[in-house]
C-alpha atoms as a PDB file:
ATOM      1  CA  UNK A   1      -7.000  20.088   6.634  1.00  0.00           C
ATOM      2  CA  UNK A   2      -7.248  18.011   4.039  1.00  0.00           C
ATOM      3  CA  UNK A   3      -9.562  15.774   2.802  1.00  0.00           C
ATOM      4  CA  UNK A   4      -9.857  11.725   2.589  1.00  0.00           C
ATOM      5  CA  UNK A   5     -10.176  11.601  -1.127  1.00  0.00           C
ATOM      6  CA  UNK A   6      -6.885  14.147  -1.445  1.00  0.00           C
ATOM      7  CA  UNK A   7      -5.271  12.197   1.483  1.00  0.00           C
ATOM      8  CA  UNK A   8      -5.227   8.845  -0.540  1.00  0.00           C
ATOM      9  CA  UNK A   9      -4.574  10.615  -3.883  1.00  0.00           C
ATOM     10  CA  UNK A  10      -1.268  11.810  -2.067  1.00  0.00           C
ATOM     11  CA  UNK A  11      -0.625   8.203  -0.660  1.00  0.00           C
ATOM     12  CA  UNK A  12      -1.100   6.011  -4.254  1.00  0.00           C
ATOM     13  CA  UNK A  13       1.433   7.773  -5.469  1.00  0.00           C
ATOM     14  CA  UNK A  14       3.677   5.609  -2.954  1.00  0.00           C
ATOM     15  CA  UNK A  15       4.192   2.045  -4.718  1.00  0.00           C
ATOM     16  CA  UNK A  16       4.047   0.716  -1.625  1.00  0.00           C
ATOM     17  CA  UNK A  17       1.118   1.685   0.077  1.00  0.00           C
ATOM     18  CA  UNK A  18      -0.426   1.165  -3.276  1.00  0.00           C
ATOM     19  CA  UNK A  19       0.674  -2.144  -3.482  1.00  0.00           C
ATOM     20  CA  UNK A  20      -1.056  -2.447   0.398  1.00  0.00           C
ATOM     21  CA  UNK A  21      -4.103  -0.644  -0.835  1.00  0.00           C
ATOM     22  CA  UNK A  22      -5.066  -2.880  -3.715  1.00  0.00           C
ATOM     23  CA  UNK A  23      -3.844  -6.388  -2.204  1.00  0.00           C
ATOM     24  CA  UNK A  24      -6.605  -5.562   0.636  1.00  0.00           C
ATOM     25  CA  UNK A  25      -9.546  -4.009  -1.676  1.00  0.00           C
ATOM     26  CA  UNK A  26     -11.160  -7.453  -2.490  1.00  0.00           C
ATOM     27  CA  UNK A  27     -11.572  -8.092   1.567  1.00  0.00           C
ATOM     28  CA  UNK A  28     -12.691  -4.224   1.806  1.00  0.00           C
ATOM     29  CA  UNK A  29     -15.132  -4.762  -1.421  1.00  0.00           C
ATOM     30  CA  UNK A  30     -16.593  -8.458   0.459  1.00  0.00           C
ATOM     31  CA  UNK A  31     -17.226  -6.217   3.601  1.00  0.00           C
ATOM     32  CA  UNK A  32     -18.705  -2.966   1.973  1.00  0.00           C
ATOM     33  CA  UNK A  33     -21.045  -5.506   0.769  1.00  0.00           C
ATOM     34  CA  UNK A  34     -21.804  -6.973   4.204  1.00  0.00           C
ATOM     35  CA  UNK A  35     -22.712  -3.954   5.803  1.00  0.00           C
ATOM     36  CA  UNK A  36     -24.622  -2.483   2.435  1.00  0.00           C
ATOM     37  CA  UNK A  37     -26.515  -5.799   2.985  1.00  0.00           C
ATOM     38  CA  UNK A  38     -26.901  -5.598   6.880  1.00  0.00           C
ATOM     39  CA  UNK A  39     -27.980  -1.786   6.729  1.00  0.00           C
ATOM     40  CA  UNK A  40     -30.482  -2.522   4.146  1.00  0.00           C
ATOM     41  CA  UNK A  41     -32.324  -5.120   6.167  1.00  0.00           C
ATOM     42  CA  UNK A  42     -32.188  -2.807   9.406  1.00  0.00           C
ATOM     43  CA  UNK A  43     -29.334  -5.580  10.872  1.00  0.00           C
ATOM     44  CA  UNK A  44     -27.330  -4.003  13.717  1.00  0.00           C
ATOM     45  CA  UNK A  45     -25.286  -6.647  15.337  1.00  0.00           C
ATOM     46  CA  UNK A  46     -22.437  -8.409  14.042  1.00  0.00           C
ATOM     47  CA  UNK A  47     -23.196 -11.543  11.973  1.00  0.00           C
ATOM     48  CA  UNK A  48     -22.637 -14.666  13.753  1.00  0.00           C
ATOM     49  CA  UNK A  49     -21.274 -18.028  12.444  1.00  0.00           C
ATOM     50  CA  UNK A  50     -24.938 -19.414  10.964  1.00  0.00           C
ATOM     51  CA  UNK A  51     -24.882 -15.970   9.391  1.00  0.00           C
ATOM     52  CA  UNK A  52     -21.289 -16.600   7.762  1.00  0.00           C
ATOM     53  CA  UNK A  53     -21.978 -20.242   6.849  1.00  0.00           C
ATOM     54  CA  UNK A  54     -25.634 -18.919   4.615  1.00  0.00           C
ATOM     55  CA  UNK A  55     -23.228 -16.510   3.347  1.00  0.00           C
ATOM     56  CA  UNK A  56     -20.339 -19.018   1.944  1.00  0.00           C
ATOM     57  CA  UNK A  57     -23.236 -21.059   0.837  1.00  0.00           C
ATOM     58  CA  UNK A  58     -24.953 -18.495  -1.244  1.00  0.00           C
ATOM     59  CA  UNK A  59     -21.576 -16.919  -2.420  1.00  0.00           C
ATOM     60  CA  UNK A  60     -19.612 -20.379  -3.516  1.00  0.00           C
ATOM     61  CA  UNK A  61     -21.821 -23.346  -2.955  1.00  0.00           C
ATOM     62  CA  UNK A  62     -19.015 -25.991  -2.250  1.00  0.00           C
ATOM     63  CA  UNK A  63     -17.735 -27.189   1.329  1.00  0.00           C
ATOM     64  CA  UNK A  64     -21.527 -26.927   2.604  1.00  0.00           C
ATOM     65  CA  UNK A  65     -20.440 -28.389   5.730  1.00  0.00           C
ATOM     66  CA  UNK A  66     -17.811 -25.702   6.412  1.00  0.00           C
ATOM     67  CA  UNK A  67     -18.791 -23.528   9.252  1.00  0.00           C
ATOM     68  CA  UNK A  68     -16.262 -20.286   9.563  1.00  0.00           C
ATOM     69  CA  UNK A  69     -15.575 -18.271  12.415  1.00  0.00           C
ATOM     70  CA  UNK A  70     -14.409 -14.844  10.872  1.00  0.00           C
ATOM     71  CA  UNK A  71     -15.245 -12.910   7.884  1.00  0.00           C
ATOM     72  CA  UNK A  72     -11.227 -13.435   7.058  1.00  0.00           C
ATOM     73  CA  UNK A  73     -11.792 -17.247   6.622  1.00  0.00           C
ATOM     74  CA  UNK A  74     -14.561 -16.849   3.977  1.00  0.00           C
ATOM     75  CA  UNK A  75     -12.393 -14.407   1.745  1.00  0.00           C
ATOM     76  CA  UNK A  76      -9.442 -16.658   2.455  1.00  0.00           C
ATOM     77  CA  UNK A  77     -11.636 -19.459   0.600  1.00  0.00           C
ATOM     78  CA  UNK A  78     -13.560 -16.982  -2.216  1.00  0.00           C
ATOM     79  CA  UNK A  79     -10.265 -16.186  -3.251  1.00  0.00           C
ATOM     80  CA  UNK A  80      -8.680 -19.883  -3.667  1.00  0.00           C
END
């Protein structure tokens, strides 16, 4: 059996699931982050809009009035 570090070792060498890998690590960097932050606190439950909204505030500080629904929607705007 192999292991998860050998696994994706085996799979970068594939342009294109390298390519996949690295256009997707700034969402999967945002939501390491998240749960580092929620598991830190002791937060279990999923963070709800108010949650997201203190979050694009802290991370950005424009569009204050902006509230977003998903986790997607705050990257989509970090990374414009």
């Amino acid at each position: 059996m192999k292991s998860l570090k050998n696994f994706k070792k085996e799979q970068m060498k594939d342009p294109e699931f390298a390519k996949a890998y690295r256009d997707i690590e700034p969402e999967m960097n945002f939501i390491r982050a998240l749960v580092d932050a929620r598991t830190g606190q002791n937060l279990t439950e999923l963070p709800n809009k108010e949650t997201l909204q203190a979050m694009q505030d802290v991370l950005h500080g424009k569009n204050l009035s902006r509230t977003y629904d998903s986790a997607d929607e705050v990257m989509r705007d970090l990374n414009d």
